[in-house]
C-alpha atoms as a PDB file:
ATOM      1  CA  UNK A   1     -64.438 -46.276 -14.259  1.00  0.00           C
ATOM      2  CA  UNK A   2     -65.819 -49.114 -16.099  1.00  0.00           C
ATOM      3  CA  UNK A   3     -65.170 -53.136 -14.989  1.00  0.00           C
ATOM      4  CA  UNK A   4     -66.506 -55.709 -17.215  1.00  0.00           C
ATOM      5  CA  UNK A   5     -66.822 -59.690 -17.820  1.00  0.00           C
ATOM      6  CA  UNK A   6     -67.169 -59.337 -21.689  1.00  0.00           C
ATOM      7  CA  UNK A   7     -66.464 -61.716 -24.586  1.00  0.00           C
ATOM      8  CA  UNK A   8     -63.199 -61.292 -26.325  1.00  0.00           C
ATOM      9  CA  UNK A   9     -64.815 -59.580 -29.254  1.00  0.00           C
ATOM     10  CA  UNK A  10     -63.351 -56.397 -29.747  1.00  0.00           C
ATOM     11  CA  UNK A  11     -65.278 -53.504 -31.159  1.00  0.00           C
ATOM     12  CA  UNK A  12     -63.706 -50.137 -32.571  1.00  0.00           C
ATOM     13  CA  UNK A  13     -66.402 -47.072 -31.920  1.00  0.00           C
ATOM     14  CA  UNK A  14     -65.567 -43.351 -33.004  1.00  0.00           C
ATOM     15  CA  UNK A  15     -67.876 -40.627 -31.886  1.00  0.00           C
ATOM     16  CA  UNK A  16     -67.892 -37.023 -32.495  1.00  0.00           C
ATOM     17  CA  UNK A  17     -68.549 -33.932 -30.369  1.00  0.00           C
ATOM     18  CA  UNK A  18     -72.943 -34.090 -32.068  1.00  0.00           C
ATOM     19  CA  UNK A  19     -73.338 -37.728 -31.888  1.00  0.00           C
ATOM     20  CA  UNK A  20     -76.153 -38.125 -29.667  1.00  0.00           C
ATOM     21  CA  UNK A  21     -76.407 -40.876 -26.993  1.00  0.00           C
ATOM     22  CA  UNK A  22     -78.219 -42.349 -24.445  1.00  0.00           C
ATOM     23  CA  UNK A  23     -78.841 -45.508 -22.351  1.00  0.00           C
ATOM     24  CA  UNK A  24     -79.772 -48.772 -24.182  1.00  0.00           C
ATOM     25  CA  UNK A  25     -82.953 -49.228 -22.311  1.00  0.00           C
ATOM     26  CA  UNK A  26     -82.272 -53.275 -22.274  1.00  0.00           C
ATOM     27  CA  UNK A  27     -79.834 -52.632 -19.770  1.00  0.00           C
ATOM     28  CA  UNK A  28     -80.315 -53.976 -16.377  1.00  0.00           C
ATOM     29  CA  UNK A  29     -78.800 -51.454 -13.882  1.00  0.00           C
ATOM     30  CA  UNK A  30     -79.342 -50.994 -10.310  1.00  0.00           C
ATOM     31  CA  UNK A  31     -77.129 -48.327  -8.365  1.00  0.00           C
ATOM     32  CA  UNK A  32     -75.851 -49.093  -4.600  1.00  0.00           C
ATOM     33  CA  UNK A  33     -74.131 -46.303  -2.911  1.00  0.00           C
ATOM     34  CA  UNK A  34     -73.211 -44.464  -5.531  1.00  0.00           C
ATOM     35  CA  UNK A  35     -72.207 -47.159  -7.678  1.00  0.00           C
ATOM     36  CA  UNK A  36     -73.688 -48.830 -10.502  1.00  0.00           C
ATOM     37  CA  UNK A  37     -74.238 -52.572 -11.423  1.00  0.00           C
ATOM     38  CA  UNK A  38     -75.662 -53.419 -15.117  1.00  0.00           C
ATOM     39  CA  UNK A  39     -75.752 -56.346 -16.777  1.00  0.00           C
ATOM     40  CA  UNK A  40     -76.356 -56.468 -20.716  1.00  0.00           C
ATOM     41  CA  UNK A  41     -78.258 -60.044 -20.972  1.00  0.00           C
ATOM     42  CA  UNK A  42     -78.456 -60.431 -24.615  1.00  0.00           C
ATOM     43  CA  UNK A  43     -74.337 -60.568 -24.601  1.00  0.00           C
ATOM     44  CA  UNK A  44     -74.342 -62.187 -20.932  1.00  0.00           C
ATOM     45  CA  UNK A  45     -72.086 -59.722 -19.422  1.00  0.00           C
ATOM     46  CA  UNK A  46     -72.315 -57.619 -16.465  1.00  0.00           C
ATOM     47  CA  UNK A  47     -70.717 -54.188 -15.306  1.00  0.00           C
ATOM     48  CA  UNK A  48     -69.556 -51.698 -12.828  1.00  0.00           C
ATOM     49  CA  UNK A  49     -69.330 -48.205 -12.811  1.00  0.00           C
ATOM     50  CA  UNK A  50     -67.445 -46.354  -9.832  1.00  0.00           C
ATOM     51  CA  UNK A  51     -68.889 -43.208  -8.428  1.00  0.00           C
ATOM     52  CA  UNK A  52     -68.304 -40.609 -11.278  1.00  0.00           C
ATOM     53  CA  UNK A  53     -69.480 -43.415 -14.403  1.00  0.00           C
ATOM     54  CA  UNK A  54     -72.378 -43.534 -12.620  1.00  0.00           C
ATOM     55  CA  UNK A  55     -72.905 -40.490 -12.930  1.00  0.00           C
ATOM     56  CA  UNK A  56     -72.266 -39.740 -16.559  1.00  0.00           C
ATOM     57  CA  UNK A  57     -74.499 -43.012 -16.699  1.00  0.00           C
ATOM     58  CA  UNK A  58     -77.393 -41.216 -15.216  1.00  0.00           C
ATOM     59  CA  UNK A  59     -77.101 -37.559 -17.692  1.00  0.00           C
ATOM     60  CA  UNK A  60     -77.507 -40.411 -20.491  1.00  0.00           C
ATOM     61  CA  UNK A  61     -81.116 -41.561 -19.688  1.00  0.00           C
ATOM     62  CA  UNK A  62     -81.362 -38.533 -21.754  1.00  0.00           C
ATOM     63  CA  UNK A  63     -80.323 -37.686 -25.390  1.00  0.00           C
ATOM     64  CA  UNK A  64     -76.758 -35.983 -24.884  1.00  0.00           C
ATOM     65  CA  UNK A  65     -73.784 -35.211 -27.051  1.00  0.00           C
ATOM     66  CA  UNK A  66     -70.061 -36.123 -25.593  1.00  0.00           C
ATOM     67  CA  UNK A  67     -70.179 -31.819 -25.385  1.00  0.00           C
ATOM     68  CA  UNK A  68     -73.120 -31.938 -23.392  1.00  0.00           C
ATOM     69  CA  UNK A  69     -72.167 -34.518 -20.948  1.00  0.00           C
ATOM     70  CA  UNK A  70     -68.478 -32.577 -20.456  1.00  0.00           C
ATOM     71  CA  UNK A  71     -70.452 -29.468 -19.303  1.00  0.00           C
ATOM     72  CA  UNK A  72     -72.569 -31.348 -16.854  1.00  0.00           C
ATOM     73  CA  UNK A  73     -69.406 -32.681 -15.629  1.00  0.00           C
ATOM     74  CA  UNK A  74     -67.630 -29.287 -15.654  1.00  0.00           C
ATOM     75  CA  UNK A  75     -70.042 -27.762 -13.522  1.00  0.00           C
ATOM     76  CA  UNK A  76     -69.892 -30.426 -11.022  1.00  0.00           C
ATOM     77  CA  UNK A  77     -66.905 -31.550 -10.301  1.00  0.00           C
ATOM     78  CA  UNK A  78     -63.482 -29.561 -10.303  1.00  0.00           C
ATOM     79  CA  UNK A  79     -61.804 -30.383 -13.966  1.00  0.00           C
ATOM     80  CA  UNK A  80     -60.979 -28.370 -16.898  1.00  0.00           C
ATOM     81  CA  UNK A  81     -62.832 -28.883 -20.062  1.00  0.00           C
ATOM     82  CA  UNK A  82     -60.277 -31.132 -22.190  1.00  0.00           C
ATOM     83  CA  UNK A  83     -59.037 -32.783 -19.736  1.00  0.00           C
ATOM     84  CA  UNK A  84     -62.740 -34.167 -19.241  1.00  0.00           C
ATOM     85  CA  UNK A  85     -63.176 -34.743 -22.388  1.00  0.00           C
ATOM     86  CA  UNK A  86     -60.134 -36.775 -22.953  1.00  0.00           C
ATOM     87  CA  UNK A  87     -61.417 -38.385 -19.738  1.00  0.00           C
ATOM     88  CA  UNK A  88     -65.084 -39.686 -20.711  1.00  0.00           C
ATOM     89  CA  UNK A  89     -64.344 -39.947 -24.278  1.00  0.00           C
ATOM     90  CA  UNK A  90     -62.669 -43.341 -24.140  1.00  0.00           C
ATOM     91  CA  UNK A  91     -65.265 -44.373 -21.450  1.00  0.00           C
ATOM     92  CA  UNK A  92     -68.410 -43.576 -23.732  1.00  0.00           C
ATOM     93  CA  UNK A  93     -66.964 -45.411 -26.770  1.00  0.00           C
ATOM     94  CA  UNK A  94     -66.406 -48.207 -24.441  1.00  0.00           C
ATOM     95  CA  UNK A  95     -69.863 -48.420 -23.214  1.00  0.00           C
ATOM     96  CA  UNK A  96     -71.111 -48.275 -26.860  1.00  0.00           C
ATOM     97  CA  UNK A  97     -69.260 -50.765 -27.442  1.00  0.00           C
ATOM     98  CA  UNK A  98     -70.464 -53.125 -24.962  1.00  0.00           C
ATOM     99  CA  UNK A  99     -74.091 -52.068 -25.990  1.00  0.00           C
ATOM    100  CA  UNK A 100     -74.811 -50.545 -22.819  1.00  0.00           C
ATOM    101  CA  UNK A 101     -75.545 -46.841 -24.668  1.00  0.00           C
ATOM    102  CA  UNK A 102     -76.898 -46.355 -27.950  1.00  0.00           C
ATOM    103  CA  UNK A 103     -75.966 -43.822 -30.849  1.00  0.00           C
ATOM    104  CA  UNK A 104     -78.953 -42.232 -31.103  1.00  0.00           C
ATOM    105  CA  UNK A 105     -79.989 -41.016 -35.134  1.00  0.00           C
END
């Protein structure tokens, strides 16, 4: 879902199904065919999401929970509930912690 050039710094996050998130709007991201490139310049790394990170990329320009972003999902593509969740919940708690969504209070 998510490739990276990042630092070796590494960064524990643990989210729960009412933290909200959302994009960190200093992210640089352009999408090509269905795929996203992003670059975070303040820690000089730069991303790519495949088809369906760009996608859960794109619900978070809005406020969403981990919950909310699972039904989205649900109702678009063909998976069962937990087996999304255990899906995207690694991925979002990776993107937090390359700064590229925020925890929003």
């Amino acid at each position: 879902m998510l490739n990276h050039k990042t630092s070796n710094t590494i960064m524990t996050v643990q989210i729960n199904d009412s933290t909200l998130l959302k994009q960190d709007s200093a992210i640089n991201a352009r999408e090509f065919d269905g795929e996203t490139v992003m670059m975070n310049k303040s820690l000089d790394n730069y991303f790519g999401l495949d088809e369906i990170a760009t996608r859960i990329w794109n619900i978070l320009e809005k406020k969403h929970t981990i919950i909310e972003v699972r039904d989205i999902l649900i109702q678009e593509y063909n998976v069962k509930p937990e087996q999304c969740l255990n899906d995207i919940k690694p991925f979002i708690e990776g993107l937090i912690a390359d700064e590229l969504i925020i925890i929003v209070e």
